[in-house]
N, C-alpha and C. Protein backbone atom coordinates (compact mmCIF):
# COMPACT_ATOMS: atom_id res chain seq x y z
N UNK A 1 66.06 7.44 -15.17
CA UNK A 1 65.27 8.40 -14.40
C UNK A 1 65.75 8.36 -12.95
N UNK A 2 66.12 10.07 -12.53
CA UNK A 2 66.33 9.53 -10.86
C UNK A 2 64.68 9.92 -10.39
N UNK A 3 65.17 9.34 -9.55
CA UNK A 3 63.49 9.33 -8.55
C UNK A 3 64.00 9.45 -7.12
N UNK A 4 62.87 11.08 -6.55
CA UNK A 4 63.59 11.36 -5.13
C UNK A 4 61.92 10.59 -4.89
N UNK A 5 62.40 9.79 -3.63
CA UNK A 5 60.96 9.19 -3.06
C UNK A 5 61.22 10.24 -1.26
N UNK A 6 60.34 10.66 -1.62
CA UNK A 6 59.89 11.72 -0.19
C UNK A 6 58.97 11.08 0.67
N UNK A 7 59.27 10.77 2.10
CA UNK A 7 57.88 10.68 3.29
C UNK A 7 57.46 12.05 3.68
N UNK A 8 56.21 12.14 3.32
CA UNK A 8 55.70 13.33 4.24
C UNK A 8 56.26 13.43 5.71
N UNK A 9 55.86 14.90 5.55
CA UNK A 9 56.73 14.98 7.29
C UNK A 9 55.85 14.81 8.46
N UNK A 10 55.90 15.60 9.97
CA UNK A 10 55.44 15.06 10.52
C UNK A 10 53.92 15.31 10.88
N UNK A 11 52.96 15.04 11.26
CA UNK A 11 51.50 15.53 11.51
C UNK A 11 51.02 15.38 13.03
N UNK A 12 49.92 16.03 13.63
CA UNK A 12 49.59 16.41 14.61
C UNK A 12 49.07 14.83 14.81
N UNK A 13 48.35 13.94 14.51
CA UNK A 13 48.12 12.78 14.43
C UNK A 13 49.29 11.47 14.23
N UNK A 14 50.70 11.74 14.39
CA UNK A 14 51.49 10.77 14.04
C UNK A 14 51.93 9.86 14.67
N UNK A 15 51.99 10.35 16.12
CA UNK A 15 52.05 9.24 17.08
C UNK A 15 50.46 8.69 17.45
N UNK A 16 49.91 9.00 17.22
CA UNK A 16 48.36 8.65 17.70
C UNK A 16 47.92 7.00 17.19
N UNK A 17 48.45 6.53 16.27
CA UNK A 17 47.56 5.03 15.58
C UNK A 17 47.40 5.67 14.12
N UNK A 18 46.86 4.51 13.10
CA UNK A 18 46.66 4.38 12.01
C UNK A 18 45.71 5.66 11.78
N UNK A 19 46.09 6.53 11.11
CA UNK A 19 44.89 7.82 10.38
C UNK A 19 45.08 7.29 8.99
N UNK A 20 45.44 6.19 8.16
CA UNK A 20 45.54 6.54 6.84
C UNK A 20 45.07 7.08 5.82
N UNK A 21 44.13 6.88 5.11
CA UNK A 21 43.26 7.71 3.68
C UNK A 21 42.41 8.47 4.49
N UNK A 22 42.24 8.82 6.00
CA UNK A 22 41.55 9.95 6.01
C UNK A 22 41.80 11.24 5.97
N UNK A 23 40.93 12.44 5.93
CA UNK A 23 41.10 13.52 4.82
C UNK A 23 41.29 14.13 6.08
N UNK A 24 42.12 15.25 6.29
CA UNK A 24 42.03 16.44 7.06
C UNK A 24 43.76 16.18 7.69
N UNK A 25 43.91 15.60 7.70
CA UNK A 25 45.62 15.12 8.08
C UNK A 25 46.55 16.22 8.28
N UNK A 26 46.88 17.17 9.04
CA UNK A 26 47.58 18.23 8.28
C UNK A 26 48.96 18.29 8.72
N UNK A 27 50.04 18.66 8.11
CA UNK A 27 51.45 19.12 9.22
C UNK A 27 51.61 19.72 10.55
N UNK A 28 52.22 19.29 11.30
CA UNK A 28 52.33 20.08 12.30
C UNK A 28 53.52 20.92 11.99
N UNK A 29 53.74 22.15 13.54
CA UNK A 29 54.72 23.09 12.97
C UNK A 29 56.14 22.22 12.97
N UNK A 30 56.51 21.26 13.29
CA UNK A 30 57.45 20.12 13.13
C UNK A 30 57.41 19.54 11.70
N UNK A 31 56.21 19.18 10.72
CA UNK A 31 56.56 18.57 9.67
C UNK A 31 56.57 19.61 8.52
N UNK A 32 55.97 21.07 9.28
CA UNK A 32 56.15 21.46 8.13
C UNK A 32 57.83 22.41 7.93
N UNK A 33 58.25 22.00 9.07
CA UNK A 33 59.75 22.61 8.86
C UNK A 33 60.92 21.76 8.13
N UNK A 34 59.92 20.22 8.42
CA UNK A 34 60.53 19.14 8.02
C UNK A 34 60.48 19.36 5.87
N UNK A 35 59.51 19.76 5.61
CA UNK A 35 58.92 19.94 4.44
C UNK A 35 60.11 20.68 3.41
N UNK A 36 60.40 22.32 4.60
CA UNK A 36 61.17 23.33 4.63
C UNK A 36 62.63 22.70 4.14
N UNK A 37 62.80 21.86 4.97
CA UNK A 37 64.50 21.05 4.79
C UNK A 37 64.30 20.56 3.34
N UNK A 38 63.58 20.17 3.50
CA UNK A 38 63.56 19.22 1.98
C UNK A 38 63.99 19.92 0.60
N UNK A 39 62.96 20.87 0.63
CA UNK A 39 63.32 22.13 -0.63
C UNK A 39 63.97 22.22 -0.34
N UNK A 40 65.00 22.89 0.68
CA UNK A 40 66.07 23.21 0.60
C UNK A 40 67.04 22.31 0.14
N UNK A 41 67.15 21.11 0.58
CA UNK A 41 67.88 20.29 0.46
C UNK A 41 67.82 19.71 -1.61
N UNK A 42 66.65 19.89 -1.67
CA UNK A 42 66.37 19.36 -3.32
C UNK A 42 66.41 21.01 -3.82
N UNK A 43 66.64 22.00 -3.72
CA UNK A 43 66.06 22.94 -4.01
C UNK A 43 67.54 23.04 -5.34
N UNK A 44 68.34 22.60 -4.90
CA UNK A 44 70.08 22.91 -6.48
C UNK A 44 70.02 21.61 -7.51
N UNK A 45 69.08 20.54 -7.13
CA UNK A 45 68.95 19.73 -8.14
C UNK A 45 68.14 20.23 -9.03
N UNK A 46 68.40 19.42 -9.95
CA UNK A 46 67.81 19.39 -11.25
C UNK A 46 66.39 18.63 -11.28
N UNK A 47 64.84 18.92 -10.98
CA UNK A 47 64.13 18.13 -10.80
C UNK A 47 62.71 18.68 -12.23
N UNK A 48 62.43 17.53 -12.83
CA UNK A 48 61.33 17.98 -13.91
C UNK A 48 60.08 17.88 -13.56
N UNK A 49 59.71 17.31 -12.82
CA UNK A 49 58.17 16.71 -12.25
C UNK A 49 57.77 16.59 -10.67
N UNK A 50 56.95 16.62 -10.27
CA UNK A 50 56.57 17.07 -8.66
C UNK A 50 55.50 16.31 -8.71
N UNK A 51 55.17 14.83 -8.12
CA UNK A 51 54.41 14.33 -8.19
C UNK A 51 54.27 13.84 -6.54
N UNK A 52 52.91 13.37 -5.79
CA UNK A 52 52.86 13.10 -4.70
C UNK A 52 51.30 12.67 -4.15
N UNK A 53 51.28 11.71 -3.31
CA UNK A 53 50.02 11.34 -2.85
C UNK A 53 48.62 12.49 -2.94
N UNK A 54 47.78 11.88 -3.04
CA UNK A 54 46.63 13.02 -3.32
C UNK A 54 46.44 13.52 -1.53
N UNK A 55 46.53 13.07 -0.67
CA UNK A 55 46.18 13.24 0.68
C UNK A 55 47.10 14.85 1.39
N UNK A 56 46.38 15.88 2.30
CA UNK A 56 46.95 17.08 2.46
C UNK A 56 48.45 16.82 2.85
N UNK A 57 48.68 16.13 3.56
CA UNK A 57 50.09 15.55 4.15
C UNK A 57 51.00 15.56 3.24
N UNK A 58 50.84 14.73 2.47
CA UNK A 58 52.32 14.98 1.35
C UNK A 58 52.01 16.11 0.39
N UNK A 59 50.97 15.87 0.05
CA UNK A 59 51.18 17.49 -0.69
C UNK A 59 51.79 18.95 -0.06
N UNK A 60 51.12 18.76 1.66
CA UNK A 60 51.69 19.81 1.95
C UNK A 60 53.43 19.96 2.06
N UNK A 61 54.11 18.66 1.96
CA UNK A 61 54.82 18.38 2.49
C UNK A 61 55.77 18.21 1.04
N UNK A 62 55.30 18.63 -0.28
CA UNK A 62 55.52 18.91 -1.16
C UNK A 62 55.76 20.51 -1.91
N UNK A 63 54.59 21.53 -1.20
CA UNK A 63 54.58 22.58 -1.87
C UNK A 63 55.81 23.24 -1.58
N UNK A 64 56.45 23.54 -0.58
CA UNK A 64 57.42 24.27 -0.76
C UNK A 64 58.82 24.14 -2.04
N UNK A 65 58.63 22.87 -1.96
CA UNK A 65 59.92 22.15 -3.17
C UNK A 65 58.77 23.20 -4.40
N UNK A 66 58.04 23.02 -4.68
CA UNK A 66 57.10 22.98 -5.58
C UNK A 66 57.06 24.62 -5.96
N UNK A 67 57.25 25.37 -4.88
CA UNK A 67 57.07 26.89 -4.64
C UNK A 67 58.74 27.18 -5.26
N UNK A 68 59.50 26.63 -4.76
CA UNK A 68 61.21 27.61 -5.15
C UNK A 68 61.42 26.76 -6.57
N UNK A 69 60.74 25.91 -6.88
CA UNK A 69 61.06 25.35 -8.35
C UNK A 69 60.08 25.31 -9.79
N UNK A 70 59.32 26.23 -8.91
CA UNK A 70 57.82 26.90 -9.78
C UNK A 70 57.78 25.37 -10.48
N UNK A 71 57.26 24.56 -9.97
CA UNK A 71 56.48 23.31 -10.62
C UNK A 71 55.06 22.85 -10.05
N UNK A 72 54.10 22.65 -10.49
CA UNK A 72 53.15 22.52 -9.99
C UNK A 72 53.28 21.17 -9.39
N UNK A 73 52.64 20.63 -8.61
CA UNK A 73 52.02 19.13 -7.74
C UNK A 73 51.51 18.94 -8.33
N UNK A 74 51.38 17.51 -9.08
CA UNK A 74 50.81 16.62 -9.75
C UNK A 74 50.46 15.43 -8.58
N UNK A 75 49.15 15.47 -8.22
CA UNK A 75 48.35 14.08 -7.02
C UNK A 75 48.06 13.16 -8.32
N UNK A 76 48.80 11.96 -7.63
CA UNK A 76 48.49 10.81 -7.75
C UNK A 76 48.12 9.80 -7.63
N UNK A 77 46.84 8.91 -7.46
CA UNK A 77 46.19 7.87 -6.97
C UNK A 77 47.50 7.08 -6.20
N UNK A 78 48.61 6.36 -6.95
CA UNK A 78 49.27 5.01 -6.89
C UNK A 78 50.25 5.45 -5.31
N UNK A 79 50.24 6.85 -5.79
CA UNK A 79 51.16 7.09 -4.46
C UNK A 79 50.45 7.59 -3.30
N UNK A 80 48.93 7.15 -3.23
CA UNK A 80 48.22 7.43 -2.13
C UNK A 80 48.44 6.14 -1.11
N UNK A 81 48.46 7.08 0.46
CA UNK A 81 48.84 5.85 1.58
C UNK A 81 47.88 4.29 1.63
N UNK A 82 47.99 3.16 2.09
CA UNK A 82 47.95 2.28 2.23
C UNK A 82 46.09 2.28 2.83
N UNK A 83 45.59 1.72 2.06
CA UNK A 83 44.25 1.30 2.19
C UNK A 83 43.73 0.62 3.95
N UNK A 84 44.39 1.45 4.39
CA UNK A 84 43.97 0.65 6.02
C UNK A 84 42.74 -0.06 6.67
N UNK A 85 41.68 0.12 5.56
CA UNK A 85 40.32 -0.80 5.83
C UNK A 85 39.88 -0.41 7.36
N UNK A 86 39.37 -1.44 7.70
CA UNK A 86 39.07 -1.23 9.45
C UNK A 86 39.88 -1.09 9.96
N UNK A 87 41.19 -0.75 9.57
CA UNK A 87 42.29 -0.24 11.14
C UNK A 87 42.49 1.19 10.91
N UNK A 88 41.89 1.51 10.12
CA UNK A 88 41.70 3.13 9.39
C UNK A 88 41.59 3.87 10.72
N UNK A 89 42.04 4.86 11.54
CA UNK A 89 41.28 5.88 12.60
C UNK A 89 42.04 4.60 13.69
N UNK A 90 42.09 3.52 13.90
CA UNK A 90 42.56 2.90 15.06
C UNK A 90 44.01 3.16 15.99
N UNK A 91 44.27 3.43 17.33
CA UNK A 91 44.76 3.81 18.04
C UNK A 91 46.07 2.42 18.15
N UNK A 92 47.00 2.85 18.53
CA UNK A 92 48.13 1.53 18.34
C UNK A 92 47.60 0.68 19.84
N UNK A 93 46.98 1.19 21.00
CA UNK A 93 46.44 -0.25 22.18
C UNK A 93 45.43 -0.83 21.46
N UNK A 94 44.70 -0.47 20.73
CA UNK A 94 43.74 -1.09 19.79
C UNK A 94 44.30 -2.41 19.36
N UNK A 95 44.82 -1.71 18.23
CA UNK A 95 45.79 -2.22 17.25
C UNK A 95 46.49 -3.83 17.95
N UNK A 96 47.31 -3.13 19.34
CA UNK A 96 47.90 -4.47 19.92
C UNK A 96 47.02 -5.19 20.03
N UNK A 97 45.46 -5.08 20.65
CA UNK A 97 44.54 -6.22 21.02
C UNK A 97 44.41 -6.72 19.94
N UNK A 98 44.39 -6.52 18.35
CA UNK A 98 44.01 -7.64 17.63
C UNK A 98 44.42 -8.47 16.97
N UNK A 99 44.42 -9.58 17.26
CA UNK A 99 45.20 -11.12 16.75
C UNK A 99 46.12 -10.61 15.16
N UNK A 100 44.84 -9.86 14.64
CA UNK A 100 45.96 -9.95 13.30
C UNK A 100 46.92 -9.10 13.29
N UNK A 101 47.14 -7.96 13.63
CA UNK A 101 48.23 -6.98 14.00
C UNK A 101 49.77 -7.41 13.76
N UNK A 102 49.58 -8.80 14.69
CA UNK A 102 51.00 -9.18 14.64
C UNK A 102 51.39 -9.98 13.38
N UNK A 103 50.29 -10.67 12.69
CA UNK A 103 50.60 -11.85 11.89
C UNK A 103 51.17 -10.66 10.36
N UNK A 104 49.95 -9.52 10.29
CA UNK A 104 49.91 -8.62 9.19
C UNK A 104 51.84 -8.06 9.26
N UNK A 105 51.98 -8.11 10.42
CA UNK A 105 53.50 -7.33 10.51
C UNK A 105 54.92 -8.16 10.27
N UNK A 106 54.32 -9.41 10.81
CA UNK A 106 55.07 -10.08 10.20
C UNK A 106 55.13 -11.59 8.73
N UNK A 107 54.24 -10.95 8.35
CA UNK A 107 53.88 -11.63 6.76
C UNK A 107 53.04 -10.56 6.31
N UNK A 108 53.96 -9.78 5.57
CA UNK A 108 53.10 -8.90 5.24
C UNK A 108 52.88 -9.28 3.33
N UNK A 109 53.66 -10.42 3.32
CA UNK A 109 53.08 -10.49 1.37
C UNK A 109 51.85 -11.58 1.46
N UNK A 110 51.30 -12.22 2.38
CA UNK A 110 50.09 -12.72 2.65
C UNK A 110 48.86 -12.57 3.30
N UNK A 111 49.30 -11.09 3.87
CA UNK A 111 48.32 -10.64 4.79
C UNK A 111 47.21 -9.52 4.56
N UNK A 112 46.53 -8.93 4.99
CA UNK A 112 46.05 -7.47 4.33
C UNK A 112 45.52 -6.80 5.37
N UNK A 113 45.43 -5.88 5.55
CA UNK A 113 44.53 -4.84 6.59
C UNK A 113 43.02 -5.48 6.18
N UNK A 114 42.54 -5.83 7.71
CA UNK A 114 40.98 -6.32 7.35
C UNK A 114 40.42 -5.32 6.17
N UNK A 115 39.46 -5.12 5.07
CA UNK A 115 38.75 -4.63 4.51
C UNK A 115 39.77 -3.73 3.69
N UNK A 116 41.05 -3.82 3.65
CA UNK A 116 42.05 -2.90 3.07
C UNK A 116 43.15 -3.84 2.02
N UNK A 117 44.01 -3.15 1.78
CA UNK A 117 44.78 -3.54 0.88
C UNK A 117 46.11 -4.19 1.68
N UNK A 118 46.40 -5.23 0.80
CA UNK A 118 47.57 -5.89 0.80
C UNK A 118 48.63 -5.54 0.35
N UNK A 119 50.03 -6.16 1.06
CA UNK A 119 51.11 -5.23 0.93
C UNK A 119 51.59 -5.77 -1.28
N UNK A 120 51.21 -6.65 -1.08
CA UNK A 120 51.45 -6.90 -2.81
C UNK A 120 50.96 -6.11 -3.72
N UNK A 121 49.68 -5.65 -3.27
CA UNK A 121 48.74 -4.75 -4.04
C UNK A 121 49.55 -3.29 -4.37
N UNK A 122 49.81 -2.59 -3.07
CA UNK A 122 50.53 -1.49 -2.61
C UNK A 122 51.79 -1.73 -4.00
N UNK A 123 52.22 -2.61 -3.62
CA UNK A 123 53.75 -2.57 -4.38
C UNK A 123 53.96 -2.74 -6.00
N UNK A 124 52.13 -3.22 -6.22
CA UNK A 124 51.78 -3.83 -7.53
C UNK A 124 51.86 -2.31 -8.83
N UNK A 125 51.00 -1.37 -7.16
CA UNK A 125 50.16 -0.14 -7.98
C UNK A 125 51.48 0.83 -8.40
N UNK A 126 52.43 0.51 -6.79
CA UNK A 126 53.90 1.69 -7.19
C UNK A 126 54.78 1.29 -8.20
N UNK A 127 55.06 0.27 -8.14
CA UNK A 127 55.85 -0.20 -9.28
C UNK A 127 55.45 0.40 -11.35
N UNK A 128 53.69 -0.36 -11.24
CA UNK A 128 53.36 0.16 -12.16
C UNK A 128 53.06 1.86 -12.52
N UNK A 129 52.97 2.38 -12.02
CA UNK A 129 53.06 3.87 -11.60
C UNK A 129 54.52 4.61 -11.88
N UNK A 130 55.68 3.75 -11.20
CA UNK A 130 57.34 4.14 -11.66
C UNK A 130 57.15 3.45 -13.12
N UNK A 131 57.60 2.71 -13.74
CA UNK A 131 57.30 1.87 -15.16
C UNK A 131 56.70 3.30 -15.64
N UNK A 132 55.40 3.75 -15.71
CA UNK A 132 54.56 4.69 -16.39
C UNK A 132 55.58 5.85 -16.62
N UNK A 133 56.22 6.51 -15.04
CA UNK A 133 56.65 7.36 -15.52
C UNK A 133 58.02 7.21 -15.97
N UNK A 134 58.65 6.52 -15.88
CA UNK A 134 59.67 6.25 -16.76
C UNK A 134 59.57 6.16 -17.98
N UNK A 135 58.61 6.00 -19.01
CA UNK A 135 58.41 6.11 -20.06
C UNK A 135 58.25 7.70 -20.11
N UNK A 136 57.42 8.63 -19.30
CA UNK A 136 57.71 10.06 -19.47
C UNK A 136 58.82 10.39 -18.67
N UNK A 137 59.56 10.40 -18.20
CA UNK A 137 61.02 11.43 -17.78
C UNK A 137 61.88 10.22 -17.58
N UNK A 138 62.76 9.32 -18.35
CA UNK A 138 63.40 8.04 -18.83
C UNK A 138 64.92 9.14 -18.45
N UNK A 139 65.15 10.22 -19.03
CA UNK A 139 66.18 11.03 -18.48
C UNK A 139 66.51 12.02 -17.95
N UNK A 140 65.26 12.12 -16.86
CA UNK A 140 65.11 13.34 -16.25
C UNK A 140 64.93 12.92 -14.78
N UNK A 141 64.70 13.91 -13.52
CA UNK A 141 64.99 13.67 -12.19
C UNK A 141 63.23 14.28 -11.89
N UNK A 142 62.76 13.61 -11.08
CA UNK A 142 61.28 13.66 -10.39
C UNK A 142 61.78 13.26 -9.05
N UNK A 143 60.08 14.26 -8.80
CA UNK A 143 60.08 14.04 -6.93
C UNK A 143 58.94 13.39 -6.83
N UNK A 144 58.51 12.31 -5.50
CA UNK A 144 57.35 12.03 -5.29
C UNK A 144 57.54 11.93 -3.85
N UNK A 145 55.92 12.62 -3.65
CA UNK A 145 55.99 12.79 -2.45
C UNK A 145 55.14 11.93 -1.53
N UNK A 146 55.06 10.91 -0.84
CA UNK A 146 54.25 9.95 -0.21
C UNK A 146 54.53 9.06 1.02
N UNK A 147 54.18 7.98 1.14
CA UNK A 147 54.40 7.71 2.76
C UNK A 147 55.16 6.58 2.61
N UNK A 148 55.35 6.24 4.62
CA UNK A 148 56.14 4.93 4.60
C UNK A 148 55.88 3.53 3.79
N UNK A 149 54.80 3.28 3.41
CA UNK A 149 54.83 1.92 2.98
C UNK A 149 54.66 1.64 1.69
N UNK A 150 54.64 3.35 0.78
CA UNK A 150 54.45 3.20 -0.57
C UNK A 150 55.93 3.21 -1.18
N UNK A 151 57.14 4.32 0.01
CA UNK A 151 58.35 3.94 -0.40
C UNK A 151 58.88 2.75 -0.06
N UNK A 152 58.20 1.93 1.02
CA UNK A 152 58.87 0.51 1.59
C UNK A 152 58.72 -0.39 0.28
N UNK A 153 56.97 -0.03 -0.36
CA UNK A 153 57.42 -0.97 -1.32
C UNK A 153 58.53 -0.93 -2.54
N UNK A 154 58.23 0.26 -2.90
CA UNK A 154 59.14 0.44 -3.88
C UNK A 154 60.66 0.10 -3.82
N UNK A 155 60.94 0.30 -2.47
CA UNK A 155 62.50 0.20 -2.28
C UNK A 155 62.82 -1.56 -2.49
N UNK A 156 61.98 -2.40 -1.85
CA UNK A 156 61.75 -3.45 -1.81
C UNK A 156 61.62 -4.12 -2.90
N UNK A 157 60.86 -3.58 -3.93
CA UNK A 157 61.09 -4.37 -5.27
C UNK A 157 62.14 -4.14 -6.02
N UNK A 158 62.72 -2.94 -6.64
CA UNK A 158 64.01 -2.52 -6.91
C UNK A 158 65.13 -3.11 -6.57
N UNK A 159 65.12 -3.59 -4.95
CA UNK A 159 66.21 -4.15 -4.52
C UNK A 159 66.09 -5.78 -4.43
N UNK A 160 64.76 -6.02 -4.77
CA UNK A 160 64.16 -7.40 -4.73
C UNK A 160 64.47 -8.60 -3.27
N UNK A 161 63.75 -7.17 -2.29
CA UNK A 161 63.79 -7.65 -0.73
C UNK A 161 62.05 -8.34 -0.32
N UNK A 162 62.13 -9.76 0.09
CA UNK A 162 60.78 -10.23 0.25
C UNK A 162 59.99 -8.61 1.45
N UNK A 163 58.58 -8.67 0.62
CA UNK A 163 57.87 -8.14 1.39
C UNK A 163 57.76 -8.24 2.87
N UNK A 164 57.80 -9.66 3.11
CA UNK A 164 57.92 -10.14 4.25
C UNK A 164 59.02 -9.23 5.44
N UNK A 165 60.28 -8.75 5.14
CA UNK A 165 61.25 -8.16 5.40
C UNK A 165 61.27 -6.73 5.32
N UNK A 166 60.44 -6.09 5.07
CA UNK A 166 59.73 -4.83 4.69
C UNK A 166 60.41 -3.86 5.77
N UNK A 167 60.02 -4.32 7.14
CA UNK A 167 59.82 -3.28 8.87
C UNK A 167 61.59 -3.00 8.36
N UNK A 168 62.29 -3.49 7.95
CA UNK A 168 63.45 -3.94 8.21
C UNK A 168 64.33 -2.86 7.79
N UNK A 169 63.78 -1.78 6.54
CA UNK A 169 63.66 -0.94 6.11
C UNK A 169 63.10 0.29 6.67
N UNK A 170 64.21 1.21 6.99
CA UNK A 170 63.51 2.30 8.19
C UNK A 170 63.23 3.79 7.11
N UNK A 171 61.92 4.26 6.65
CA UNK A 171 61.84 5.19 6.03
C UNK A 171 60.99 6.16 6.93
N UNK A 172 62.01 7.06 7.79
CA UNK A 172 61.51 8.22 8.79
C UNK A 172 60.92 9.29 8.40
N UNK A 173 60.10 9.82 8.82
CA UNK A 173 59.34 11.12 8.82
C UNK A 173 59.69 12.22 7.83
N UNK A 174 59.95 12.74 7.04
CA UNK A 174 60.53 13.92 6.64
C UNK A 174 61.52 13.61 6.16
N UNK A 175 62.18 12.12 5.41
CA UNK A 175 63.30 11.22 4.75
C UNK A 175 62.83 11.60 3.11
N UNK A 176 64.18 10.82 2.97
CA UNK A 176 64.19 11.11 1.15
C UNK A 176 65.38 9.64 0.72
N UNK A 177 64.30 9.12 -0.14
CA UNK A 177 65.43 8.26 -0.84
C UNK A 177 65.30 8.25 -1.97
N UNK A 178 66.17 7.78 -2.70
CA UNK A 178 66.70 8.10 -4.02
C UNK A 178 67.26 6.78 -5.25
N UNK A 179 66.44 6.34 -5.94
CA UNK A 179 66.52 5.58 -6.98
C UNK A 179 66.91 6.10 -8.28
N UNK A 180 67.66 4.78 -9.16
CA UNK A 180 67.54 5.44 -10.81
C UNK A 180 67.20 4.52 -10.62
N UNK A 181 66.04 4.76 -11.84
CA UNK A 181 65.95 3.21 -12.43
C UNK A 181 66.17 3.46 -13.78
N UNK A 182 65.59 2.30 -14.73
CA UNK A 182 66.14 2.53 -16.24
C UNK A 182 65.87 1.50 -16.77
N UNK A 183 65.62 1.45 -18.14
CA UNK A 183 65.12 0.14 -18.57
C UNK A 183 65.61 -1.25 -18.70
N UNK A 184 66.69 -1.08 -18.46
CA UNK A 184 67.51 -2.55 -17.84
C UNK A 184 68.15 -2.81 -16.23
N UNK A 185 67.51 -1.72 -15.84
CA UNK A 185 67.77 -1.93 -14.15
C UNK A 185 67.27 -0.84 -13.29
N UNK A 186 67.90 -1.05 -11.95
CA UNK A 186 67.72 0.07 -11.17
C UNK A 186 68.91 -0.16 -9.94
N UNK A 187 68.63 1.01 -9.27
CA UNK A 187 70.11 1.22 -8.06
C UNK A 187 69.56 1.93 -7.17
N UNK A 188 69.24 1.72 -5.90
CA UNK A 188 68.85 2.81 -4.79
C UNK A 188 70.30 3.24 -4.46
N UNK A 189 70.13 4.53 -4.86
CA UNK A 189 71.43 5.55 -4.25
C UNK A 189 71.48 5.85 -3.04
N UNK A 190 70.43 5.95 -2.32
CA UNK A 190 70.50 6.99 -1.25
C UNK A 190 69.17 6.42 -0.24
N UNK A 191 68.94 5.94 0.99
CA UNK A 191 67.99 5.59 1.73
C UNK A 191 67.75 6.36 2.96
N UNK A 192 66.90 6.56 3.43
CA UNK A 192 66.11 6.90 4.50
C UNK A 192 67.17 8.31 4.73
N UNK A 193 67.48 9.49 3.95
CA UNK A 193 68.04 10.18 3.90
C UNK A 193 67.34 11.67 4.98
N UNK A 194 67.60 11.96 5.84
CA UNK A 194 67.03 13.26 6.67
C UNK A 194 67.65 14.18 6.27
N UNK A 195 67.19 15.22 5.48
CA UNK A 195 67.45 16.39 5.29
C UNK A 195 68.24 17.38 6.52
């Protein structure tokens, strides 16, 4: 199975601090041109499935692929962003004032967003989620569309890079990377790819 792993593009909230699982998120006229590249760019492959975070951001940041390849968006729990707990809505001077900030960033396979999810968890849910659909499209090409730390994990286990080493891995705004995997392995083809 290839697997295009898509970051949503960019949003009116992106430099601002942590917005994660909250609802109203939308593209700005920057991510959604970013969106634009993408179809275009995936628009001569061969793709069977259109799958992507339930949150407006990647979906929006999905429909156009979705529009020139008449496939519907399929939202998916596993590829929803990172459970940010209390740092949910928090501003990055925030963020610096609190002790854990730094420890969470740099141990991130022992750490968790206060009241949120851990980066093991994250990587537990994507992994099992790829596995699933590899049993449905095992020889076919899918898109998913979702954020930085659901492709950090994924890239990370595939390539079997400690969590810990995660930042290290740059997956930008409106990027595309590109895995096969398969039932006796996998290969990232293609990383932090800008349309």
């Amino acid at each position: 199975m290839i697997v295009y792993l898509v970051r949503h593009g960019e949003t009116n909230v992106t430099s601002n601090g942590l917005y994660g699982r909250r609802p109203g998120v939308q593209l700005s006229a920057a991510g959604k041109a970013q969106a634009d590249k993408i179809a275009e760019h995936l628009q001569s492959r061969l793709i069977h499935a259109i799958y992507s975070s339930p949150l407006e951001r990647a979906i929006g940041t999905a429909e156009p692929l979705a529009g020139r390849k008449s496939i519907s968006v399929q939202a998916v729990d596993a590829f929803n962003e990172v459970d940010q707990g209390d740092w949910t809505g928090q501003t990055w001077n925030a963020l610096g004032q609190d002790r854990s900030w730094p420890l969470y960033n740099s141990f991130r396979s022992g750490t968790s967003c206060p009241s949120g999810e851990m980066a093991v968890e994250i990587q537990a849910r994507v992994a099992r989620e790829l596995n699933r659909l590899m049993g449905v499209h095992e020889d076919q090409h899918i898109a998913i569309f979702t954020h930085a730390e659901v492709i950090r994990a994924a890239v990370c286990f595939y390539a079997g890079i400690p969590l810990d080493l995660s930042l290290r891995v740059e997956i930008g705004l409106g990027s595309m990377s590109t895995l096969e995997l398969r039932r006796d392995g996998a290969r990232i083809i293609e990383l932090n790819r800008i349309p």
